[in-house]
N, C-alpha and C. Protein backbone atom coordinates (compact mmCIF):
# COMPACT_ATOMS: atom_id res chain seq x y z
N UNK A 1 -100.15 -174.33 9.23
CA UNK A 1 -101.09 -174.36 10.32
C UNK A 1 -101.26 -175.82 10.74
N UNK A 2 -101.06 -176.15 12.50
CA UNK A 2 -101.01 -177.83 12.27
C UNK A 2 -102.16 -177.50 13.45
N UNK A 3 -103.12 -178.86 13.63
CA UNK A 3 -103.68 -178.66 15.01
C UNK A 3 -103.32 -180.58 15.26
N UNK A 4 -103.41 -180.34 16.90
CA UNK A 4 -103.54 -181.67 17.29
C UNK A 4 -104.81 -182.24 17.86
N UNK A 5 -104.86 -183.43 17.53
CA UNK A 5 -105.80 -184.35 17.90
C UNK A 5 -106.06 -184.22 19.56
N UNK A 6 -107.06 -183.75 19.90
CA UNK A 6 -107.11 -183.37 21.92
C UNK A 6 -108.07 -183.99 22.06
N UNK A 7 -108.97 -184.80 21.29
CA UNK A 7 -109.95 -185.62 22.06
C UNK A 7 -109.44 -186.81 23.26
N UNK A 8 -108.80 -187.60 23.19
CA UNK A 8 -108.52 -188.85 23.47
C UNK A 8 -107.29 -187.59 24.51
N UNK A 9 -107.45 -186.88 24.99
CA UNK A 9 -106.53 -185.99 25.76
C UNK A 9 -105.19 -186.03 25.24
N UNK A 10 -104.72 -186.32 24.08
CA UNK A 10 -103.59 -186.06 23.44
C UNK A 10 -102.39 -186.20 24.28
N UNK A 11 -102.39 -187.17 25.19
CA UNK A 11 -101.33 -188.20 25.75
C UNK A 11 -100.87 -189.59 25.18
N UNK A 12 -101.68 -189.93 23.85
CA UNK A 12 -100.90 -190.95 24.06
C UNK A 12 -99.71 -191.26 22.85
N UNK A 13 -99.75 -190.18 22.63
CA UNK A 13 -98.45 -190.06 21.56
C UNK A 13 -98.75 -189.87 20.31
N UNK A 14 -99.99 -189.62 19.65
CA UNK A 14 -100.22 -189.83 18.27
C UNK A 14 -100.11 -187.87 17.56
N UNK A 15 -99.75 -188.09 16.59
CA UNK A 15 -99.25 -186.77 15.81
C UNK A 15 -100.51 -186.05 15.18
N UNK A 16 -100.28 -185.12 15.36
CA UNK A 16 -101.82 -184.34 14.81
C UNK A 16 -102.20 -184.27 13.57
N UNK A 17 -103.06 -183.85 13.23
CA UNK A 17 -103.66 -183.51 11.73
C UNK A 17 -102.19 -182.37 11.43
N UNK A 18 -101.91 -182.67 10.27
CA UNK A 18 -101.32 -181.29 9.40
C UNK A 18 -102.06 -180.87 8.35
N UNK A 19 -102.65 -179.90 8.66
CA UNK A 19 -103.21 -179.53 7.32
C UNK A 19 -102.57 -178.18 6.39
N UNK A 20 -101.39 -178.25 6.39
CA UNK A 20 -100.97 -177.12 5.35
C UNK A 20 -100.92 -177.62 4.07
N UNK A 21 -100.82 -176.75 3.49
CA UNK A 21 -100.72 -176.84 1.77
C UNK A 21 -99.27 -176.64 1.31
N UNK A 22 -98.74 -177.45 0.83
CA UNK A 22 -97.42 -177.95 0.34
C UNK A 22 -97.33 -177.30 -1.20
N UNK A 23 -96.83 -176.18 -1.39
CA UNK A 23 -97.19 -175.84 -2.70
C UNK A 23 -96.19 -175.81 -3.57
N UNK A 24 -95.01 -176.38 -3.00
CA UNK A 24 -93.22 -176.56 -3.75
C UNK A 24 -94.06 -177.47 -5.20
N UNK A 25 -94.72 -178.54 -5.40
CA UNK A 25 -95.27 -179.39 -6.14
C UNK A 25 -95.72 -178.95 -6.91
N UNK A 26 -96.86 -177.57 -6.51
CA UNK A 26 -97.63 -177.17 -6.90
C UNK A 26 -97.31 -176.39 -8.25
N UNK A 27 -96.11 -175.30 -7.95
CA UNK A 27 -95.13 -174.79 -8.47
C UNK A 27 -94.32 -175.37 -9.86
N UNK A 28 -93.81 -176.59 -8.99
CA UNK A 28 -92.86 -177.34 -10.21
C UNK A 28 -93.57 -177.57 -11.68
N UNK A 29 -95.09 -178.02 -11.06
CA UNK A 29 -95.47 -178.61 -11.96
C UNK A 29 -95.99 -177.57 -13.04
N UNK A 30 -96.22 -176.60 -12.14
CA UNK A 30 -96.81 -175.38 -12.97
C UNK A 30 -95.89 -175.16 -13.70
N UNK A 31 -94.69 -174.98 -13.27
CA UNK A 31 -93.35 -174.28 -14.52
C UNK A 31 -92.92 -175.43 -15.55
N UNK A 32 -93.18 -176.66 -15.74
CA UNK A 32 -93.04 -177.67 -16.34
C UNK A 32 -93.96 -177.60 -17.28
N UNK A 33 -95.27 -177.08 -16.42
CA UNK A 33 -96.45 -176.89 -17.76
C UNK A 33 -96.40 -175.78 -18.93
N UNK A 34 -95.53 -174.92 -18.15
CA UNK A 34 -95.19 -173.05 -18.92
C UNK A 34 -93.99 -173.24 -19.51
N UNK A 35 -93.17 -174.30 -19.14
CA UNK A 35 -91.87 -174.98 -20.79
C UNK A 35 -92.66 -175.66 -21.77
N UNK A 36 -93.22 -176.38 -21.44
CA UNK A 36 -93.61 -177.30 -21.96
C UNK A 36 -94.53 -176.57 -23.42
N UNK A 37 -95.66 -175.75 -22.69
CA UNK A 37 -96.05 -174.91 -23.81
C UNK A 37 -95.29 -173.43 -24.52
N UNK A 38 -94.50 -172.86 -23.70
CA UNK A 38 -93.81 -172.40 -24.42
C UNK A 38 -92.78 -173.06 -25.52
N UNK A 39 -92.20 -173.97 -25.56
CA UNK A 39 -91.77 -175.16 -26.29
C UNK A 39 -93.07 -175.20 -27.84
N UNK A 40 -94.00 -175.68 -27.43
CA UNK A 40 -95.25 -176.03 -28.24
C UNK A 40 -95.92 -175.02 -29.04
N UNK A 41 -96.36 -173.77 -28.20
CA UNK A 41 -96.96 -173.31 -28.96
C UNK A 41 -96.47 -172.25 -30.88
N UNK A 42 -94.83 -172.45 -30.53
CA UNK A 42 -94.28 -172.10 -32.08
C UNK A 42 -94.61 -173.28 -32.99
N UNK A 43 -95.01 -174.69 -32.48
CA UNK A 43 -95.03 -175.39 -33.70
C UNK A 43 -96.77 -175.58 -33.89
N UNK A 44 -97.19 -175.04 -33.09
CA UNK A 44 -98.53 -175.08 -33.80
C UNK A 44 -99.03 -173.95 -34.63
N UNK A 45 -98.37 -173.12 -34.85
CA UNK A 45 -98.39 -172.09 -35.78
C UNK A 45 -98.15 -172.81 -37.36
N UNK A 46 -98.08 -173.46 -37.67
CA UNK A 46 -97.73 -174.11 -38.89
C UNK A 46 -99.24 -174.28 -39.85
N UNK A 47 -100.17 -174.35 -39.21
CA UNK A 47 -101.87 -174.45 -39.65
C UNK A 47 -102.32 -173.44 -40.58
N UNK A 48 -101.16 -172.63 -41.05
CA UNK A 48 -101.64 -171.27 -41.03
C UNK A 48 -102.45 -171.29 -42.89
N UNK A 49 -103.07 -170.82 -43.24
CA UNK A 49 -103.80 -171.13 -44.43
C UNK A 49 -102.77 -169.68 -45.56
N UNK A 50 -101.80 -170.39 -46.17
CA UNK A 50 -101.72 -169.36 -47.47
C UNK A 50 -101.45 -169.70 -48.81
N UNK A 51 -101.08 -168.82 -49.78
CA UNK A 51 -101.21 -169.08 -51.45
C UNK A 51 -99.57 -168.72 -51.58
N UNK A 52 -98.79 -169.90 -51.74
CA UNK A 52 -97.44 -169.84 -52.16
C UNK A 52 -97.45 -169.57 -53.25
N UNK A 53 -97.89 -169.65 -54.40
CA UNK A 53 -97.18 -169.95 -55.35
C UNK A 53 -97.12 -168.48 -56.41
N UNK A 54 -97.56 -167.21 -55.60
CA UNK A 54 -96.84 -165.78 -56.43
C UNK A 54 -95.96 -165.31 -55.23
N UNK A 55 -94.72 -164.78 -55.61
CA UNK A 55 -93.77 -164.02 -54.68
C UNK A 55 -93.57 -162.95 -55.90
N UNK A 56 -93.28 -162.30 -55.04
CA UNK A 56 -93.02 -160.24 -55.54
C UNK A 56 -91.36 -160.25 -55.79
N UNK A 57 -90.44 -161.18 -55.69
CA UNK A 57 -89.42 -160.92 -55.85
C UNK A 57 -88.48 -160.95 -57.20
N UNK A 58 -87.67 -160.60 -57.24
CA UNK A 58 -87.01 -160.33 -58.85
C UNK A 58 -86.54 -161.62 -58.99
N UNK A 59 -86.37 -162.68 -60.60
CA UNK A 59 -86.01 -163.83 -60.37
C UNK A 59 -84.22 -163.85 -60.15
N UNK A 60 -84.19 -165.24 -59.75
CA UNK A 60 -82.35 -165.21 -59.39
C UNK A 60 -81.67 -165.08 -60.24
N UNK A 61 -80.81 -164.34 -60.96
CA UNK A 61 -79.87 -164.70 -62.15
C UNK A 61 -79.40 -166.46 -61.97
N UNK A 62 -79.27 -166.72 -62.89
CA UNK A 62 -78.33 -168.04 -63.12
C UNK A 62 -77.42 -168.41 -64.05
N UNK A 63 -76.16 -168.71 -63.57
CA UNK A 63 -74.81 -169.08 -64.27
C UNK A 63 -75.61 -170.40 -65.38
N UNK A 64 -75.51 -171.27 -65.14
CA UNK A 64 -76.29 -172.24 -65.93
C UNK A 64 -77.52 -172.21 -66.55
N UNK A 65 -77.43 -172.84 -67.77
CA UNK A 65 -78.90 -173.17 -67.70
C UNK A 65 -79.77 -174.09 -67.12
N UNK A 66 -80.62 -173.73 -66.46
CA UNK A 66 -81.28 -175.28 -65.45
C UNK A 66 -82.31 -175.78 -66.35
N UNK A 67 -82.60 -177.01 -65.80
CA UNK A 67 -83.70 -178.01 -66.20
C UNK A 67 -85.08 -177.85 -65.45
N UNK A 68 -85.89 -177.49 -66.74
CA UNK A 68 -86.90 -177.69 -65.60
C UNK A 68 -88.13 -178.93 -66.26
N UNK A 69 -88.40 -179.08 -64.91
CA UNK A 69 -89.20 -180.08 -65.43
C UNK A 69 -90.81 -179.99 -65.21
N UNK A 70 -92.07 -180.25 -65.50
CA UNK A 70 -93.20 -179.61 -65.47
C UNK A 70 -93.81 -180.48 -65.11
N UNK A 71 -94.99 -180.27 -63.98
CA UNK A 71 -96.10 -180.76 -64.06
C UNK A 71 -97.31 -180.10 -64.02
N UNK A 72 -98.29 -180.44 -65.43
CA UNK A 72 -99.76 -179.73 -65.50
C UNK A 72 -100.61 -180.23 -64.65
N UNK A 73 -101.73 -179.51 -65.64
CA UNK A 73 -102.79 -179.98 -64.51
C UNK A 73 -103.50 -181.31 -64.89
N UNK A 74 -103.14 -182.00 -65.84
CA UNK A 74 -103.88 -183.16 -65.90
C UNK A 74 -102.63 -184.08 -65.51
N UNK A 75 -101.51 -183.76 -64.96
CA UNK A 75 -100.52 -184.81 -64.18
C UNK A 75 -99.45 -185.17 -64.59
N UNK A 76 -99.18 -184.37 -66.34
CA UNK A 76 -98.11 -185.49 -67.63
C UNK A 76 -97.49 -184.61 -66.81
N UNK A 77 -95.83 -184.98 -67.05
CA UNK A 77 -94.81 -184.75 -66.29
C UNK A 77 -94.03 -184.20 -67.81
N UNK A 78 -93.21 -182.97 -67.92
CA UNK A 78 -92.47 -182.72 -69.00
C UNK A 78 -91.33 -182.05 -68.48
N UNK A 79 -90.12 -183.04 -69.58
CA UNK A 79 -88.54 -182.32 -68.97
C UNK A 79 -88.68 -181.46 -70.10
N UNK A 80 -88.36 -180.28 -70.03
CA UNK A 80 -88.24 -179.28 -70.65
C UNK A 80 -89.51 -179.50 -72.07
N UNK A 81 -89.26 -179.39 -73.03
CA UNK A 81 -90.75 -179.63 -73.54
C UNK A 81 -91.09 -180.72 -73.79
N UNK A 82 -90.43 -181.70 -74.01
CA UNK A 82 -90.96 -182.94 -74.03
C UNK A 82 -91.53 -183.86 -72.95
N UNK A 83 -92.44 -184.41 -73.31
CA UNK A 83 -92.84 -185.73 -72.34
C UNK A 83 -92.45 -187.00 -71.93
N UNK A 84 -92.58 -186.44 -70.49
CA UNK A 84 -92.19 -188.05 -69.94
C UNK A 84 -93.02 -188.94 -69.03
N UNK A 85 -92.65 -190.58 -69.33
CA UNK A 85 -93.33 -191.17 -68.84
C UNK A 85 -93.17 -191.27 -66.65
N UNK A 86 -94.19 -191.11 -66.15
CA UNK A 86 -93.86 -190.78 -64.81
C UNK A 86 -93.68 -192.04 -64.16
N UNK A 87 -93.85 -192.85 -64.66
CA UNK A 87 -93.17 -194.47 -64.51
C UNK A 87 -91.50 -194.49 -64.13
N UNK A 88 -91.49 -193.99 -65.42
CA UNK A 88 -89.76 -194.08 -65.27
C UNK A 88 -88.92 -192.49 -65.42
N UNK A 89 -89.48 -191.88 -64.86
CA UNK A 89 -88.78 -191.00 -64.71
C UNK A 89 -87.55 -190.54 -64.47
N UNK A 90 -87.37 -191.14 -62.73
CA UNK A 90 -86.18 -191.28 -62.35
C UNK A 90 -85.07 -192.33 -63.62
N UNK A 91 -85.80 -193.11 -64.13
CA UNK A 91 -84.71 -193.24 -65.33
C UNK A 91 -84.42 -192.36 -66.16
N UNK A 92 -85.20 -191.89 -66.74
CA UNK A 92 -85.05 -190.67 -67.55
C UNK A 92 -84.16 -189.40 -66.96
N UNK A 93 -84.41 -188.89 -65.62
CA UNK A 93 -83.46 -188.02 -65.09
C UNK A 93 -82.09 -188.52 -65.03
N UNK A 94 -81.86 -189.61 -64.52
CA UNK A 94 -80.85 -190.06 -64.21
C UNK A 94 -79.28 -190.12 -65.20
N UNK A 95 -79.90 -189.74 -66.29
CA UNK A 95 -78.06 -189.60 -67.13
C UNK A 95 -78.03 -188.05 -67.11
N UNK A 96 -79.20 -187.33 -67.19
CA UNK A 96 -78.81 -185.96 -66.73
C UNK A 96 -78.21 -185.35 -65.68
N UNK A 97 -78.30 -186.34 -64.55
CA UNK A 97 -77.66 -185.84 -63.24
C UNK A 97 -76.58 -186.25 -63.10
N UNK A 98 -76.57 -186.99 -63.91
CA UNK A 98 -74.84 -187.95 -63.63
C UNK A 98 -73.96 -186.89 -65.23
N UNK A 99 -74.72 -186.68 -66.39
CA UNK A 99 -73.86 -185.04 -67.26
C UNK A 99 -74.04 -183.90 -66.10
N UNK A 100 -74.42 -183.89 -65.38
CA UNK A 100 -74.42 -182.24 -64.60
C UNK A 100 -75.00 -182.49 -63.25
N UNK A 101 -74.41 -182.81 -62.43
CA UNK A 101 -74.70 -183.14 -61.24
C UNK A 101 -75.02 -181.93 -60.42
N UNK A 102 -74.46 -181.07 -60.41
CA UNK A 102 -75.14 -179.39 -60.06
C UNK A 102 -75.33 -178.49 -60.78
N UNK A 103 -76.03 -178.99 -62.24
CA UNK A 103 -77.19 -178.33 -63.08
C UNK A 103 -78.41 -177.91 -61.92
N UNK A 104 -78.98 -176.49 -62.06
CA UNK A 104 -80.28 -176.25 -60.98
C UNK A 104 -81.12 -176.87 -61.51
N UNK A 105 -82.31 -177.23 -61.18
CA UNK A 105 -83.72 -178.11 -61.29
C UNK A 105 -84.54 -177.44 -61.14
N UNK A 106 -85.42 -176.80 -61.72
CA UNK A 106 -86.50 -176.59 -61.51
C UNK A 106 -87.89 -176.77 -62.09
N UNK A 107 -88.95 -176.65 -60.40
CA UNK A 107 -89.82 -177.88 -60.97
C UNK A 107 -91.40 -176.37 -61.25
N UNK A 108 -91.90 -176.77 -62.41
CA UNK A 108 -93.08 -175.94 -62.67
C UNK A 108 -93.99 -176.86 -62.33
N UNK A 109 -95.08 -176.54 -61.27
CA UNK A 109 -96.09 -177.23 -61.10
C UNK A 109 -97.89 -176.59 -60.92
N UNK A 110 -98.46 -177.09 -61.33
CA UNK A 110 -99.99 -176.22 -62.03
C UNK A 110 -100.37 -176.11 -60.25
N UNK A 111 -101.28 -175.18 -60.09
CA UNK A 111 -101.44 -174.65 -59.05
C UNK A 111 -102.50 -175.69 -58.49
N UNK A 112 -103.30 -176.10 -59.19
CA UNK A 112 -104.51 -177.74 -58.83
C UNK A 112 -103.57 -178.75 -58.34
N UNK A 113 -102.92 -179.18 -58.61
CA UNK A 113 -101.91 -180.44 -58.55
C UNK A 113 -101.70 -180.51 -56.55
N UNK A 114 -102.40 -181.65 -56.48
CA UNK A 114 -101.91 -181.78 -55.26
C UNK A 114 -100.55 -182.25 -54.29
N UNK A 115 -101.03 -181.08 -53.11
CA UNK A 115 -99.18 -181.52 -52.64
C UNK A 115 -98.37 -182.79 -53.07
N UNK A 116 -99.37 -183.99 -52.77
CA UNK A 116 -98.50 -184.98 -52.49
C UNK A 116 -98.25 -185.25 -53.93
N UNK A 117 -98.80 -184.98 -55.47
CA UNK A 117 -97.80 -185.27 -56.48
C UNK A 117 -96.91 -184.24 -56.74
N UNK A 118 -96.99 -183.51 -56.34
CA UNK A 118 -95.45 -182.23 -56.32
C UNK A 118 -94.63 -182.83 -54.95
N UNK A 119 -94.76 -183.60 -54.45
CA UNK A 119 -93.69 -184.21 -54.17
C UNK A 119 -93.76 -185.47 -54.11
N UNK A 120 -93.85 -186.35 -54.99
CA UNK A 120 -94.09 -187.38 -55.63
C UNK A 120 -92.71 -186.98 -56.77
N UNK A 121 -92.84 -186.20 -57.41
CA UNK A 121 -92.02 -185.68 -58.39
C UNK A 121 -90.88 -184.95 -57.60
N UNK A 122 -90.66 -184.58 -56.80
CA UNK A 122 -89.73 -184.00 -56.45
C UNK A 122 -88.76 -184.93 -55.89
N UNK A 123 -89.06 -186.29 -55.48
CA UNK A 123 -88.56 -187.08 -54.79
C UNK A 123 -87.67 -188.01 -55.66
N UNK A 124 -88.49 -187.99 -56.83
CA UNK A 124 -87.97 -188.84 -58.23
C UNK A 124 -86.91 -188.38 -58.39
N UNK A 125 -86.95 -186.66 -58.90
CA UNK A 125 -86.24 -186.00 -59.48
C UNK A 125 -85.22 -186.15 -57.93
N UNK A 126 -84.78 -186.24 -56.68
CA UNK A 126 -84.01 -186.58 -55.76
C UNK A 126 -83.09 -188.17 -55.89
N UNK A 127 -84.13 -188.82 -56.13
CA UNK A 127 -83.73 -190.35 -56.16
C UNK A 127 -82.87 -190.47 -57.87
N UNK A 128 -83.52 -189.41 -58.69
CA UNK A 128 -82.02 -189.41 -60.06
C UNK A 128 -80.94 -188.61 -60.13
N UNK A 129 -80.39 -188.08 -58.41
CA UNK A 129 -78.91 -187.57 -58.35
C UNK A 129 -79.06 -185.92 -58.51
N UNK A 130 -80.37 -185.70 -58.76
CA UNK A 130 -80.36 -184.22 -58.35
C UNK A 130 -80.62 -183.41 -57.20
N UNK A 131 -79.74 -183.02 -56.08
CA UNK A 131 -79.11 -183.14 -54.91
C UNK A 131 -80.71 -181.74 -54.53
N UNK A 132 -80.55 -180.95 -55.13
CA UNK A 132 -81.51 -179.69 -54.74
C UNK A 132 -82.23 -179.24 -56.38
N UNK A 133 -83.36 -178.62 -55.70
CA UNK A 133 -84.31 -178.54 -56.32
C UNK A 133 -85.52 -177.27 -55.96
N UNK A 134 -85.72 -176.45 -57.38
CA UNK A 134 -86.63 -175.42 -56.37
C UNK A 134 -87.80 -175.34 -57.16
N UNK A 135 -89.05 -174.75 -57.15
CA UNK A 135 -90.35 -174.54 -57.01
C UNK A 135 -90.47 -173.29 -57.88
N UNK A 136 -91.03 -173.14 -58.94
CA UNK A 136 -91.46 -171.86 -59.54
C UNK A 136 -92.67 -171.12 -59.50
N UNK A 137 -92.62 -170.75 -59.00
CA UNK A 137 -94.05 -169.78 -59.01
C UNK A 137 -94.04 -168.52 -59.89
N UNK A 138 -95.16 -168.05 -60.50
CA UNK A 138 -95.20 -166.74 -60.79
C UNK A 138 -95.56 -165.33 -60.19
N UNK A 139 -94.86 -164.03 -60.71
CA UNK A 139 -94.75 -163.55 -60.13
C UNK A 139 -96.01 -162.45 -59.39
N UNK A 140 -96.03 -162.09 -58.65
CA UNK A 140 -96.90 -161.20 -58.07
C UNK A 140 -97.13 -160.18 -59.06
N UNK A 141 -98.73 -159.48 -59.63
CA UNK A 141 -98.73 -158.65 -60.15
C UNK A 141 -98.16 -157.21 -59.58
């Protein structure tokens, strides 16, 4: 819809008001906003509050025997039953991974123990040549 300027008797050359609504812009931006959150809203699903540590599933058979290594709830760190110092750990792992470099690992950790020292320890046990590593939980009644 355009109108022109007719006061000044609209002779002397000047272009009228346009007042339409241009909505190509309007559009783009809208569908930029509907990627954008479609994009987004799968990773905000991650918040989600649950209790890992029982699964209902049968355990894996294993060809080997793996290592596991423990952490309680007051923090001592133990390769199989003995104790180790969490200082030097990664020393301590480290001739084991270099006898059995794809020996499985697994790590028992007390259900209190916060994330970041279950992977504090997991990282050790990474940095002494043990390539993968899994998480034990018990099982679902």
């Amino acid at each position: 819809m355009a109108f022109a300027n007719l006061e000044d008797g609209g002779d002397d050359g000047e272009e009228g008001v346009l007042s339409e609504i241009n909505v190509t812009p309007f559009v783009d931006v809208m569908l930029v906003l509907l990627i954008v959150f479609m994009v987004a809203a799968p990773m905000m699903m991650a918040g989600v509050p649950v209790d890992l540590p029982r699964a209902a599933q049968a355990p894996v058979p294993q060809v080997t025997q793996p290592l596991v290594v423990t952490l309680d709830r007051q923090g001592r760190i133990f390769i199989e039953e003995a104790e180790a110092n969490p200082a030097a750990l990664v020393a301590t792992l480290q001739p084991m991974a270099a006898a059995a470099p794809d020996r499985p690992v697994f790590l028992r950790a007390d259900r209190s123990q916060s994330y970041g020292e279950v992977m504090r320890v997991l990282a050790a046990m990474a940095a002494a040549g043990f390539g993968r590593a899994s998480l034990i939980g018990e099982a679902a009644p």
